[in-house]
C-alpha atoms as a PDB file:
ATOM      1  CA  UNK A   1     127.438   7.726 -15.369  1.00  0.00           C
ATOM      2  CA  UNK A   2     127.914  11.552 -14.739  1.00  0.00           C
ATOM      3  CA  UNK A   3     127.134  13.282 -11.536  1.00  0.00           C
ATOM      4  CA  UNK A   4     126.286  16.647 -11.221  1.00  0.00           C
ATOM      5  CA  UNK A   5     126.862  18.979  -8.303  1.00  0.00           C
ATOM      6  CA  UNK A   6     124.891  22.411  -7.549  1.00  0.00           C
ATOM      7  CA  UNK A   7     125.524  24.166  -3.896  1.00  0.00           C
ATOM      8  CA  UNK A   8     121.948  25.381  -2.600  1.00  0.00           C
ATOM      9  CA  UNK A   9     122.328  29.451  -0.967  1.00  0.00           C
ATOM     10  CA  UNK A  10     122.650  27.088   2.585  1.00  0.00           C
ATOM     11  CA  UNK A  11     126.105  25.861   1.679  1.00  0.00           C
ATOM     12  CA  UNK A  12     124.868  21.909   1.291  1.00  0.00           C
ATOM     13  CA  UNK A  13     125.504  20.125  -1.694  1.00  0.00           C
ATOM     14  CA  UNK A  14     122.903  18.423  -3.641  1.00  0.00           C
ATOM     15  CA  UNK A  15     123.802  15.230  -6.246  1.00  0.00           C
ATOM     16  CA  UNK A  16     122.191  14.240  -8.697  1.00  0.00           C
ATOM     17  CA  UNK A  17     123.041  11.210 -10.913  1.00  0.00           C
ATOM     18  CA  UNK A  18     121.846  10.613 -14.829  1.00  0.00           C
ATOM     19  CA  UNK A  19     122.932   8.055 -17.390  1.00  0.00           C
ATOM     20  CA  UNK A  20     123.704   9.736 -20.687  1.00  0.00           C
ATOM     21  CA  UNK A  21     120.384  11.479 -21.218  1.00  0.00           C
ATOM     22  CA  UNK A  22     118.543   9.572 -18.509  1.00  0.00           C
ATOM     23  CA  UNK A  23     116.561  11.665 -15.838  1.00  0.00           C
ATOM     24  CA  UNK A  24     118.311  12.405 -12.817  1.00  0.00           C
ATOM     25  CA  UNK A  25     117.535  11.040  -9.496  1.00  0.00           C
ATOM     26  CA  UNK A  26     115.250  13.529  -8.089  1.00  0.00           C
ATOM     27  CA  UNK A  27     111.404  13.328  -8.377  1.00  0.00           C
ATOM     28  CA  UNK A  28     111.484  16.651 -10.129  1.00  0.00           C
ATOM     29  CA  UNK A  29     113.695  15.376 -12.793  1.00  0.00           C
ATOM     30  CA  UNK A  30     112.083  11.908 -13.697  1.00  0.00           C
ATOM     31  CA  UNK A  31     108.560  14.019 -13.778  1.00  0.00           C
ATOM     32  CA  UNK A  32     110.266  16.994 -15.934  1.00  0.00           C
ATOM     33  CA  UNK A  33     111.885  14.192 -18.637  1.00  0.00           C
ATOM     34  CA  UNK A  34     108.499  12.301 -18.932  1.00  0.00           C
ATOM     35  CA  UNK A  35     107.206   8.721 -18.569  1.00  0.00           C
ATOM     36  CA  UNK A  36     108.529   6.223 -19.620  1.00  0.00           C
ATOM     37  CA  UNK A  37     112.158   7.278 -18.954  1.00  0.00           C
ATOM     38  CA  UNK A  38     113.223   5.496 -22.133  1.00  0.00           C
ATOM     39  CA  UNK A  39     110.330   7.029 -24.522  1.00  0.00           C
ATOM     40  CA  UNK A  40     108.405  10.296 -22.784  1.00  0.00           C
ATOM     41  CA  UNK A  41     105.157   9.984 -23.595  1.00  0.00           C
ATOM     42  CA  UNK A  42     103.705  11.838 -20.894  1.00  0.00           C
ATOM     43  CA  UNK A  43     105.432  15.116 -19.457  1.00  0.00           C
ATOM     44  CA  UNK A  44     104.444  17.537 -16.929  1.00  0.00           C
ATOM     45  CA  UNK A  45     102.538  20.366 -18.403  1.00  0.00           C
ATOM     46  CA  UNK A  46     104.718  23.178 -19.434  1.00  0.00           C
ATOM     47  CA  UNK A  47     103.950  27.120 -19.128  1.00  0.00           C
ATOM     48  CA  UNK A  48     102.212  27.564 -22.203  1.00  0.00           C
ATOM     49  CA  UNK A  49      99.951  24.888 -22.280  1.00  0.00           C
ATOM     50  CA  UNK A  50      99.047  26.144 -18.210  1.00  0.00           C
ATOM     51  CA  UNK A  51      97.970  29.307 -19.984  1.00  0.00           C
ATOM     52  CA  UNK A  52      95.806  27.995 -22.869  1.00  0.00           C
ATOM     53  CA  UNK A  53      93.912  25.859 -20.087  1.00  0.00           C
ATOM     54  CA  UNK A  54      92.915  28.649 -17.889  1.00  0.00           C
ATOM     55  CA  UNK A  55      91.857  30.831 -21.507  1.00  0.00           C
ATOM     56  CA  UNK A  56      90.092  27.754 -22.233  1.00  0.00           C
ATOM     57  CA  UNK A  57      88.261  27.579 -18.408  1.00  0.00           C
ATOM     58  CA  UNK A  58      87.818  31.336 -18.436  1.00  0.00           C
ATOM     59  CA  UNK A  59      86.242  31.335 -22.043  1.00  0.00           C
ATOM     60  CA  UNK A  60      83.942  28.436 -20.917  1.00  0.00           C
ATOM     61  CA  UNK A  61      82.565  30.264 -17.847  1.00  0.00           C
ATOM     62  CA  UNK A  62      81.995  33.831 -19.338  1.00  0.00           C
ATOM     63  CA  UNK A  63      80.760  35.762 -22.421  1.00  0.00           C
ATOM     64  CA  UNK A  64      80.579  38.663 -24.541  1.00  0.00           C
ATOM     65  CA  UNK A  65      84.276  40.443 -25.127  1.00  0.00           C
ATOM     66  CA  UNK A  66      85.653  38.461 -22.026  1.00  0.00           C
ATOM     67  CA  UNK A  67      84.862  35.273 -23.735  1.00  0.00           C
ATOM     68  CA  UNK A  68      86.446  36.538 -27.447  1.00  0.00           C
ATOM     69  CA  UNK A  69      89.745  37.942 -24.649  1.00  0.00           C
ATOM     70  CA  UNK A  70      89.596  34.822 -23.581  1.00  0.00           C
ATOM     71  CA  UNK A  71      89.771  32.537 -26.631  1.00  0.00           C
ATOM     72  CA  UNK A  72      92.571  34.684 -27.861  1.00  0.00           C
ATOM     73  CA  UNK A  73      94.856  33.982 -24.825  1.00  0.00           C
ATOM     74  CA  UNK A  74      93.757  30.803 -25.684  1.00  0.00           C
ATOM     75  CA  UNK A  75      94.827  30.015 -29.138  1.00  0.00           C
ATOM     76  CA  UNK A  76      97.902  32.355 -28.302  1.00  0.00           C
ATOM     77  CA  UNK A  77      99.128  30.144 -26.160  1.00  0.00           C
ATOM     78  CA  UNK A  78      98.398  27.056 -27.502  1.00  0.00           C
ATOM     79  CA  UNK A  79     100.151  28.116 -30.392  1.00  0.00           C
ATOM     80  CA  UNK A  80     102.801  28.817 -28.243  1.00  0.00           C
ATOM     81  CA  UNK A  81     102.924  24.952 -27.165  1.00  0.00           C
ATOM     82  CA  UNK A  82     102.378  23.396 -30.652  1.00  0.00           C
ATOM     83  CA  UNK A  83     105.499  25.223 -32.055  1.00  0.00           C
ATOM     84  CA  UNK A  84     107.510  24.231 -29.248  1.00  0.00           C
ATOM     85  CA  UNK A  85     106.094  21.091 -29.319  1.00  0.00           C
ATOM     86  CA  UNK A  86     107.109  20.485 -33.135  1.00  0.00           C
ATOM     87  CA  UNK A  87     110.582  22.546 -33.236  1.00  0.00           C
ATOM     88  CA  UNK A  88     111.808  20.603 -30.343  1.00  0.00           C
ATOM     89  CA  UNK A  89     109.332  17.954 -29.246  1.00  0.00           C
ATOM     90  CA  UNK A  90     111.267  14.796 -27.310  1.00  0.00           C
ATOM     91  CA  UNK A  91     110.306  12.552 -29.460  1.00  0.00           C
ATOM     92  CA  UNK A  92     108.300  12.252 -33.123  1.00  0.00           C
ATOM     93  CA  UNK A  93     104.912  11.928 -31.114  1.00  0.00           C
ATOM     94  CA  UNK A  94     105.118  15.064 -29.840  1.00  0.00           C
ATOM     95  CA  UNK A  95     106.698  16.593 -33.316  1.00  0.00           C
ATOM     96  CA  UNK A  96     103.454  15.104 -34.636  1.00  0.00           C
ATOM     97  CA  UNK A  97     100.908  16.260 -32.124  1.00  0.00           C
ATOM     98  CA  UNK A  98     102.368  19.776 -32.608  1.00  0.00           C
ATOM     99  CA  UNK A  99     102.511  20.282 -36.192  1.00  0.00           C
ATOM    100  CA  UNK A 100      98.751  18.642 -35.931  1.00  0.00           C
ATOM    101  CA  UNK A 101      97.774  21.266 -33.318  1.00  0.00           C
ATOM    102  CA  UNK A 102      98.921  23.669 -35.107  1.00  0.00           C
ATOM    103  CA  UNK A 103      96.869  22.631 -38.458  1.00  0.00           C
ATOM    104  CA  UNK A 104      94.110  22.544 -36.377  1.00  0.00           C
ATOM    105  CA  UNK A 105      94.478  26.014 -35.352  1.00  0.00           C
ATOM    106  CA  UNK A 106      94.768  27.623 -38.278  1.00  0.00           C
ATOM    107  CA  UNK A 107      91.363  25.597 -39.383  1.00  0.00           C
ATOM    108  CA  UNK A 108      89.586  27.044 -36.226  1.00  0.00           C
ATOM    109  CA  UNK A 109      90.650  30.286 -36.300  1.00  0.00           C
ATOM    110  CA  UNK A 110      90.058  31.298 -40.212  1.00  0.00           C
ATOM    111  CA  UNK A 111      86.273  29.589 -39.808  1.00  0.00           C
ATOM    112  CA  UNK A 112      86.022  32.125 -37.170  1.00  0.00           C
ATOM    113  CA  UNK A 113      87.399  35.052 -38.695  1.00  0.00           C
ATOM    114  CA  UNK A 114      84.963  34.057 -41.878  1.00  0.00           C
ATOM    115  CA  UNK A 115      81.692  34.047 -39.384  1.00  0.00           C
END
């Protein structure tokens, strides 16, 4: 067991505890590492995937060239994700899920540039 200090700009000292790997002992840490501890299956949404969800809202709720601006930011930054997600997923699920996304991309987006 390792224990990590970090002094806040107040002076105080905050500890946190993990077990070679394990999260921490703060909320933010166990949500940030995933659920279960031993096996992440489930993660907080990163940056990239917060992006492709509003593209994906915007696109659904408008049209003409703010829908195609839309779809773009989209696919950009899902792409983002999936790379991430398959360069340095947590686990072989995630790997997976990536490299699928990222198939699945490439499908969508040359039927649409064929249309």
């Amino acid at each position: 067991m390792t224990s990590k200090q970090s002094s806040t700009a107040t002076g105080r000292d905050i500890t946190t505890t993990s077990r070679n790997g394990k999260p921490g002992t703060t909320l933010w840490e166990r949500a940030r590492h995933g659920y279960p501890a031993a096996y992440p299956i489930v993660q907080l949404p990163n940056p990239a995937i917060l992006l492709a969800a509003a593209g994906l809202v915007i696109a659904l709720l408008s049209s003409g060239t703010d829908r195609a601006y839309a779809l773009s930011g989209f696919f950009l930054a899902l792409t983002v994700w999936a790379w991430l997600e398959l360069i340095d997923g947590v686990n072989w699920p995630h790997r997976v899920l990536g490299g699928f996304t990222l198939a699945w991309i490439a499908i969508e987006v040359g039927q649409r540039l064929v249309a």
